[in-house]
PDB file of N, CA and C in Angstrom:
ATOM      1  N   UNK A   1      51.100 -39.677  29.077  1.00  0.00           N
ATOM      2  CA  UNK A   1      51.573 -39.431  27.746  1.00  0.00           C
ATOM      3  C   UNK A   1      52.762 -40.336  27.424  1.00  0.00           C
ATOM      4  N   UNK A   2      53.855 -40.758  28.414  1.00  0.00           N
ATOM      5  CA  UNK A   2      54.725 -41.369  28.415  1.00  0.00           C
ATOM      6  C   UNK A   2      54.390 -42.805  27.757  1.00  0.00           C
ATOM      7  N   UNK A   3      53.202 -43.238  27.862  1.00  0.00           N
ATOM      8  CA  UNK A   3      52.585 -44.617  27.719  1.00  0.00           C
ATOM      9  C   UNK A   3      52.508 -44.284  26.653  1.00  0.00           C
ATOM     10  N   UNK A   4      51.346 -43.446  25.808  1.00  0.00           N
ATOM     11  CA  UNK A   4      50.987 -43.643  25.105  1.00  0.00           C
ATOM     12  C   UNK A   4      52.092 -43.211  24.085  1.00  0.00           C
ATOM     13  N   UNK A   5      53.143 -42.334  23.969  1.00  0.00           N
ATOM     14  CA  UNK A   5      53.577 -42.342  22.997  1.00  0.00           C
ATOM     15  C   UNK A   5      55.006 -43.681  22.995  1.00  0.00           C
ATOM     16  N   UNK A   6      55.477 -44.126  23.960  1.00  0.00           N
ATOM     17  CA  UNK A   6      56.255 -45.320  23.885  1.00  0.00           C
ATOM     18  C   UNK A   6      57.776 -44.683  23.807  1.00  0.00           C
ATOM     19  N   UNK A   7      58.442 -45.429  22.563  1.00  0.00           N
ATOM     20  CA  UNK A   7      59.746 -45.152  22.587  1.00  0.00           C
ATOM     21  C   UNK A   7      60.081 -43.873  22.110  1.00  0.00           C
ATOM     22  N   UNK A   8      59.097 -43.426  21.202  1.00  0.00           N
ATOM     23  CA  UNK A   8      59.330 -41.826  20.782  1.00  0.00           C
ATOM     24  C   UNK A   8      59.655 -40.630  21.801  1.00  0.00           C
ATOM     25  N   UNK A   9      58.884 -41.352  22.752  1.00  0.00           N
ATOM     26  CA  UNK A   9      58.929 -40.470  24.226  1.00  0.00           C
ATOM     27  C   UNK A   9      59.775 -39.729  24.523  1.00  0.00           C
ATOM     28  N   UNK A  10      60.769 -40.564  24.260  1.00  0.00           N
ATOM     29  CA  UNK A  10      62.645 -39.986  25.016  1.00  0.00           C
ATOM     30  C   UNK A  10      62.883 -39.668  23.869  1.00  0.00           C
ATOM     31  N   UNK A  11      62.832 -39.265  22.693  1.00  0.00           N
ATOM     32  CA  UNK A  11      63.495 -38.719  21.507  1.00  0.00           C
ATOM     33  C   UNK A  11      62.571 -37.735  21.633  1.00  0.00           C
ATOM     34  N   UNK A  12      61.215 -37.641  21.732  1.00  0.00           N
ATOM     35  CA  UNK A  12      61.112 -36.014  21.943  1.00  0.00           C
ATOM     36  C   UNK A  12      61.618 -34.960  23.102  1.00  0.00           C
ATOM     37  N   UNK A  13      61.957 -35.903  24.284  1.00  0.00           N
ATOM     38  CA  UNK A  13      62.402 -35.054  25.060  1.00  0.00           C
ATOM     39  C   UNK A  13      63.364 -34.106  24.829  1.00  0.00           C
ATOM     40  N   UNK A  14      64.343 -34.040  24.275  1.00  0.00           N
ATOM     41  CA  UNK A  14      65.279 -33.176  23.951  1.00  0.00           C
ATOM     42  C   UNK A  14      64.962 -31.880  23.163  1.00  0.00           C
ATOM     43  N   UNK A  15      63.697 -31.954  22.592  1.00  0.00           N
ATOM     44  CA  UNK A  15      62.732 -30.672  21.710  1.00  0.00           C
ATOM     45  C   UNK A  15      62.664 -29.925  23.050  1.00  0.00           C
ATOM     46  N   UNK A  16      62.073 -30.239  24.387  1.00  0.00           N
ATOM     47  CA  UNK A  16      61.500 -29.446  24.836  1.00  0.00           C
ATOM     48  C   UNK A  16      60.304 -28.566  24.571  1.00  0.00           C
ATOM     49  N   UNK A  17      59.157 -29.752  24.174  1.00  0.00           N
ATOM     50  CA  UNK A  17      58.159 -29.237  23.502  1.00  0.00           C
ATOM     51  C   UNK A  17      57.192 -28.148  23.608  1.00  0.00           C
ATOM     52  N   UNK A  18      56.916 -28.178  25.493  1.00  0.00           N
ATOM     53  CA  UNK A  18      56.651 -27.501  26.437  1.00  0.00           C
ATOM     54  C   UNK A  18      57.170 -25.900  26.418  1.00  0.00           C
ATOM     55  N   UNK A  19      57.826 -25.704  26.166  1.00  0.00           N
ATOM     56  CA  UNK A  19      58.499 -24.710  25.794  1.00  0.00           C
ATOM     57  C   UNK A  19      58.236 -23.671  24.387  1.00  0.00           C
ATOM     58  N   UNK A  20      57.692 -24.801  23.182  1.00  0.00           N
ATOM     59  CA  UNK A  20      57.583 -24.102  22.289  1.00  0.00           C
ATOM     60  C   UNK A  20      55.955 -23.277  21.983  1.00  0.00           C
ATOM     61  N   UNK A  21      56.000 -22.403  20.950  1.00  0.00           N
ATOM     62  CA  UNK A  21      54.967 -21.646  20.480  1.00  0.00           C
ATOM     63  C   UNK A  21      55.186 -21.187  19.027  1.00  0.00           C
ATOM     64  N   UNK A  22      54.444 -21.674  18.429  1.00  0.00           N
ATOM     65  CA  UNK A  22      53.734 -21.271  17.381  1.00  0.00           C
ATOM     66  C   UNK A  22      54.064 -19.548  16.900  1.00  0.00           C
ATOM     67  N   UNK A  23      54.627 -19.367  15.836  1.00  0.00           N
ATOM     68  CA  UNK A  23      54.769 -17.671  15.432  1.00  0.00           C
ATOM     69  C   UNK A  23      54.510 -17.448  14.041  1.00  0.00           C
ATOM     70  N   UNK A  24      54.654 -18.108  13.378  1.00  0.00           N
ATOM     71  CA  UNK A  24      53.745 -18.586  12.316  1.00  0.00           C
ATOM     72  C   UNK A  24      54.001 -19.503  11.534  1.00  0.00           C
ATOM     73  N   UNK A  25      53.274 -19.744  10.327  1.00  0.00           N
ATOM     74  CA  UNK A  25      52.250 -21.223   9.625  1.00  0.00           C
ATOM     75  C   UNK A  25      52.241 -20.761   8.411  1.00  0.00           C
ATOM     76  N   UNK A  26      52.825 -21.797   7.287  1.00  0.00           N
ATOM     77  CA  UNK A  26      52.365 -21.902   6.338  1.00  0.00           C
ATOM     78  C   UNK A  26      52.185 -23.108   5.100  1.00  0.00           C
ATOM     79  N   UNK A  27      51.702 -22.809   4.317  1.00  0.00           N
ATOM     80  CA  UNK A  27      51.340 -24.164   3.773  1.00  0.00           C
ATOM     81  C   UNK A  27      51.475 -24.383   2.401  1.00  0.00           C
ATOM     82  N   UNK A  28      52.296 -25.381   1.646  1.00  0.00           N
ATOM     83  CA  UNK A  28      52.566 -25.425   0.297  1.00  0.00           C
ATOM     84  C   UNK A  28      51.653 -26.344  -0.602  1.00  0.00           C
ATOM     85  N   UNK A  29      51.759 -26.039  -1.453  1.00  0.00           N
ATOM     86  CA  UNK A  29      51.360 -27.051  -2.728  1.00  0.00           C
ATOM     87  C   UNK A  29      52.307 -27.487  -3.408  1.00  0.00           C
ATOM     88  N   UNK A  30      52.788 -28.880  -3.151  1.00  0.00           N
ATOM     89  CA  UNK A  30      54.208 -28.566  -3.869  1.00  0.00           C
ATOM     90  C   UNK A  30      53.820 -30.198  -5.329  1.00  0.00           C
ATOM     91  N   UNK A  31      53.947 -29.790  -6.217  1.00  0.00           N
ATOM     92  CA  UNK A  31      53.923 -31.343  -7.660  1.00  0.00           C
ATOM     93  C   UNK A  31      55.225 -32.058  -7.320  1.00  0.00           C
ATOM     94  N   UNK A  32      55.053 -32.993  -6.720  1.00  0.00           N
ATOM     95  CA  UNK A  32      55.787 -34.057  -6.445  1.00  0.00           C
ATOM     96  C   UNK A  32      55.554 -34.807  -5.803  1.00  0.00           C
ATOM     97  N   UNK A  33      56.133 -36.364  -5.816  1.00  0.00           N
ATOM     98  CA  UNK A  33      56.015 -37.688  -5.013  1.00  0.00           C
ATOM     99  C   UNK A  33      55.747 -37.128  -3.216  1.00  0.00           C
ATOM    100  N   UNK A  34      54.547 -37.607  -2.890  1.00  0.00           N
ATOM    101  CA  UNK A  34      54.920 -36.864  -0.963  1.00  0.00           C
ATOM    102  C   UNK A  34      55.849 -38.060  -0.618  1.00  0.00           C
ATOM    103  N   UNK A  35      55.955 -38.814  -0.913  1.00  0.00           N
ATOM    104  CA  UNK A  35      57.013 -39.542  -0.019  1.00  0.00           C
ATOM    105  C   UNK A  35      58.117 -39.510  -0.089  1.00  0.00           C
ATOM    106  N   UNK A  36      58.897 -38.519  -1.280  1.00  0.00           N
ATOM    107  CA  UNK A  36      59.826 -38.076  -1.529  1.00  0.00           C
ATOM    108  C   UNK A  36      60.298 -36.726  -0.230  1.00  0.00           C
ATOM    109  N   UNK A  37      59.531 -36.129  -0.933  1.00  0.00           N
ATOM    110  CA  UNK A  37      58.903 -34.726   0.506  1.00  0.00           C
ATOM    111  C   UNK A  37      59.136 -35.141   1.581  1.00  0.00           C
ATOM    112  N   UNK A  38      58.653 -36.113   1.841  1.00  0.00           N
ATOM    113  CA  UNK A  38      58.625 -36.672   3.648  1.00  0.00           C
ATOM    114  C   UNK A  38      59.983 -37.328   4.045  1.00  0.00           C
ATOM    115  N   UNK A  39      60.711 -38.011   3.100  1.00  0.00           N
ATOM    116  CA  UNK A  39      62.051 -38.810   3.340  1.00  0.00           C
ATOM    117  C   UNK A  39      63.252 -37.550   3.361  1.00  0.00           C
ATOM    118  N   UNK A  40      62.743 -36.296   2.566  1.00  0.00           N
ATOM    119  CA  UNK A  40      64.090 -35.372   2.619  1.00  0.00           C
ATOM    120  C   UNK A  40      64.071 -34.979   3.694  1.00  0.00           C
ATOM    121  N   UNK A  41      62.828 -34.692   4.413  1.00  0.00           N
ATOM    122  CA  UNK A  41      62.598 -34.469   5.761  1.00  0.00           C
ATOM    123  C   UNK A  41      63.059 -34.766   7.391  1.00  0.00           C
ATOM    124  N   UNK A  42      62.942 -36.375   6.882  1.00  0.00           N
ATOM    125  CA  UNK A  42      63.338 -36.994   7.820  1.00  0.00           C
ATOM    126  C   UNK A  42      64.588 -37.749   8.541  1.00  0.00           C
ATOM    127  N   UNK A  43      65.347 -37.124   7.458  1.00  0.00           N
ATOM    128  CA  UNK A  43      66.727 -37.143   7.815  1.00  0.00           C
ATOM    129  C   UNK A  43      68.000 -35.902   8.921  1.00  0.00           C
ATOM    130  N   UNK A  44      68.343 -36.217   9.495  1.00  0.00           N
ATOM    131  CA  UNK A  44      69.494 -34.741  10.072  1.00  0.00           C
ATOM    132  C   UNK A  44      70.760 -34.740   9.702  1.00  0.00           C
ATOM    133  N   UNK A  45      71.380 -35.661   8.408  1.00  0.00           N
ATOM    134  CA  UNK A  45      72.420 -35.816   7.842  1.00  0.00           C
ATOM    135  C   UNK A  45      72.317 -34.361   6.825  1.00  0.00           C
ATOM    136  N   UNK A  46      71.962 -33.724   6.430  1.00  0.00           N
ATOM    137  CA  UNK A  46      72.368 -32.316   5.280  1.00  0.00           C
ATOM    138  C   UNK A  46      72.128 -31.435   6.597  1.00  0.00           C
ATOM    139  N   UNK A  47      71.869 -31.568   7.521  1.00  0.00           N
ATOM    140  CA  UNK A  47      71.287 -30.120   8.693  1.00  0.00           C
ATOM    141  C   UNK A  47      72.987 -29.411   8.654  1.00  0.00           C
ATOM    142  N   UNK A  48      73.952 -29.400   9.407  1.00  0.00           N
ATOM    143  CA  UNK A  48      75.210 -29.388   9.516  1.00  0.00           C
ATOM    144  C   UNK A  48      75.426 -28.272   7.969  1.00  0.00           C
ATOM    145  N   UNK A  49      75.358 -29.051   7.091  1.00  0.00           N
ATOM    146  CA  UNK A  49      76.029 -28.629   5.652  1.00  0.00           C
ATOM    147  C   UNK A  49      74.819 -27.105   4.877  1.00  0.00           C
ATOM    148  N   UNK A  50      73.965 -27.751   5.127  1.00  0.00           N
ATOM    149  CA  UNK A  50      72.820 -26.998   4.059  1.00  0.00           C
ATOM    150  C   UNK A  50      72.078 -25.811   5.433  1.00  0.00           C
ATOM    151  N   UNK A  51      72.007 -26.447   6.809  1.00  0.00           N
ATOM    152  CA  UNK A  51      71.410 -25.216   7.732  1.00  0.00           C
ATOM    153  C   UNK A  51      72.353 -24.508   8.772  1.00  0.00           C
ATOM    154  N   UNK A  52      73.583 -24.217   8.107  1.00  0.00           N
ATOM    155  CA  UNK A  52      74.478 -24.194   9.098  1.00  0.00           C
ATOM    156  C   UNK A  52      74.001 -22.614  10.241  1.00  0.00           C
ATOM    157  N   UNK A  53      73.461 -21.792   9.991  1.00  0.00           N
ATOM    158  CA  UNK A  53      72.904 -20.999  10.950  1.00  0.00           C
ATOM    159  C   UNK A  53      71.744 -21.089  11.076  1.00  0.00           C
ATOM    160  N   UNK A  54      71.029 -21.578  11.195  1.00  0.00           N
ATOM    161  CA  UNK A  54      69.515 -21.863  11.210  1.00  0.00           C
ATOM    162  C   UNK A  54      69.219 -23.218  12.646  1.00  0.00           C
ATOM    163  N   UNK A  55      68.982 -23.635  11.812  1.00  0.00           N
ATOM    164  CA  UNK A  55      68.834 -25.549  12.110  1.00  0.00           C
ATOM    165  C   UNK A  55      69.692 -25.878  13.052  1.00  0.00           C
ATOM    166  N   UNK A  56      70.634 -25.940  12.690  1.00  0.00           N
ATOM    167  CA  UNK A  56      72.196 -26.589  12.859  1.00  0.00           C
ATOM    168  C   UNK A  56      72.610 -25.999  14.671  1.00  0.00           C
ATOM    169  N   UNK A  57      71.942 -24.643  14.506  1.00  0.00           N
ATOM    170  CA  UNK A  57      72.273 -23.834  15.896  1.00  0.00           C
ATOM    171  C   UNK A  57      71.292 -24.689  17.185  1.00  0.00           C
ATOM    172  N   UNK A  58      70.099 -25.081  17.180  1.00  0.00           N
ATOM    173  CA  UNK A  58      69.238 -25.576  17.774  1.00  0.00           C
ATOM    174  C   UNK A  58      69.096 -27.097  18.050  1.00  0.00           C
ATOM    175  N   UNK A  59      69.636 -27.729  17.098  1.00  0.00           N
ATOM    176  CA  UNK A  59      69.180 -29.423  17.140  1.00  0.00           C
ATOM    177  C   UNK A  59      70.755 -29.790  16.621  1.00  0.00           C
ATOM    178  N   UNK A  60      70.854 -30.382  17.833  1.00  0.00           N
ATOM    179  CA  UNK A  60      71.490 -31.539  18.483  1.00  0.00           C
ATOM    180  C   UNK A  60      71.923 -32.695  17.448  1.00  0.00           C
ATOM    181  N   UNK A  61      72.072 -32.259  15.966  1.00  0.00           N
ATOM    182  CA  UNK A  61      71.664 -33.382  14.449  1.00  0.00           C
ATOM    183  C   UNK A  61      72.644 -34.912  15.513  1.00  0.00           C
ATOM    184  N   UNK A  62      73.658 -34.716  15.934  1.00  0.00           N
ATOM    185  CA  UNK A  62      74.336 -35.821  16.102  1.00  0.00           C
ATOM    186  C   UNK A  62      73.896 -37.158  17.027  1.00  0.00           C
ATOM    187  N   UNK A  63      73.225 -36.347  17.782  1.00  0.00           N
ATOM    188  CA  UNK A  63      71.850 -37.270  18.119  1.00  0.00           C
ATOM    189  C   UNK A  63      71.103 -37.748  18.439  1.00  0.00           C
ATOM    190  N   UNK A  64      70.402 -37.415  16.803  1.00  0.00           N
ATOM    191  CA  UNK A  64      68.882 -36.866  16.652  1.00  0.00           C
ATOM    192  C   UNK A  64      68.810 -38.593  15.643  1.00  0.00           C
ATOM    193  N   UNK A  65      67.896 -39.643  16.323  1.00  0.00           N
ATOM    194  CA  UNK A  65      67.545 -40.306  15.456  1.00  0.00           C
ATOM    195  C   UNK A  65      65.994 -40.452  15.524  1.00  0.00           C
ATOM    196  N   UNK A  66      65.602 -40.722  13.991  1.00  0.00           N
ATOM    197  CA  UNK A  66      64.096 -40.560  13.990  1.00  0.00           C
ATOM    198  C   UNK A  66      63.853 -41.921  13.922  1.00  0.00           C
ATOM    199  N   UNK A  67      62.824 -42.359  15.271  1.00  0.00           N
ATOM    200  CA  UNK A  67      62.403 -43.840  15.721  1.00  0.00           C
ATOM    201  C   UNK A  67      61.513 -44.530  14.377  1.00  0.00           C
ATOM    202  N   UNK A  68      60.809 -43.160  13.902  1.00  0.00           N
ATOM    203  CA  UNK A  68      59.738 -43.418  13.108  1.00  0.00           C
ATOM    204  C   UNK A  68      60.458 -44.484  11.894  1.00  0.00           C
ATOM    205  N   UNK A  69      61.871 -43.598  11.541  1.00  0.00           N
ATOM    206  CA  UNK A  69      62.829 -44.456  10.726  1.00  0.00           C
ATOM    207  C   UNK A  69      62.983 -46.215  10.813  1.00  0.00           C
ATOM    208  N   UNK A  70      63.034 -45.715  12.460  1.00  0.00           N
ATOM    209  CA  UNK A  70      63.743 -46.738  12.555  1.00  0.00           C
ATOM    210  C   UNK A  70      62.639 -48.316  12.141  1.00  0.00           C
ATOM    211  N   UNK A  71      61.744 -47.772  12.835  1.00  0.00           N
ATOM    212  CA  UNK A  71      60.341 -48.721  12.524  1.00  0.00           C
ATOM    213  C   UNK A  71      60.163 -49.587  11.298  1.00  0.00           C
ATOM    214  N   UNK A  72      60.499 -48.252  10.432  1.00  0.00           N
ATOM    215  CA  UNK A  72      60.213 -48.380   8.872  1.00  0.00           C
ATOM    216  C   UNK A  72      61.035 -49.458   8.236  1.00  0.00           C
ATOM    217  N   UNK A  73      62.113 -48.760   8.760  1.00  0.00           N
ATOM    218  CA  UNK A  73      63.413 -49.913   8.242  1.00  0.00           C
ATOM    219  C   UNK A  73      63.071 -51.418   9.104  1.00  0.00           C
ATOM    220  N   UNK A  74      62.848 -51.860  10.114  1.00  0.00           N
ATOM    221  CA  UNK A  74      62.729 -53.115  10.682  1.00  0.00           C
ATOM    222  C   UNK A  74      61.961 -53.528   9.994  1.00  0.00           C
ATOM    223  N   UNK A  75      60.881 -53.309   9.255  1.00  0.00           N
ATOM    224  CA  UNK A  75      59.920 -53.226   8.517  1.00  0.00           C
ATOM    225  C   UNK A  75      60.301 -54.274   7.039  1.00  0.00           C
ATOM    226  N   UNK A  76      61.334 -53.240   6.827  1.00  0.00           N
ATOM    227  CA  UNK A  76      61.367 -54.134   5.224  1.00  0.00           C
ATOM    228  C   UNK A  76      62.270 -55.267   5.075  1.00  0.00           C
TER     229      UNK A  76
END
């Protein structure tokens, strides 16, 4: 798995994925740009401010960088 997922590898490690389970699922319809949707997402800069007992208790925001980002940006 290490291969195949590459550099993401070591940025998921810190999830401890192995560990998790599913408690429940749900699913929106939401009218708007998805790539808007997906960019508010993919940030951990508001976690701190906007999830301060939630989120904020579990993940590590300081750092937490998303590779996928990073890709994107070398990109343009």
């Amino acid at each position: 798995m290490k291969e195949s997922l590459g550099p993401i590898y070591e940025e998921l490690k810190e999830f401890q994925l192995g560990s998790l389970r599913l408690v429940d699922q749900y699913s929106y319809d939401v009218k708007c740009n998805w790539k808007i949707a997906m960019e508010a997402n993919m940030e951990v800069y508001h976690v701190q401010s906007i999830h301060p007992k939630t989120v904020h208790v579990g993940l590590d925001y300081r750092g937490n960088v998303n590779t996928f980002f990073l890709m994107v940006m070398a990109e343009w």
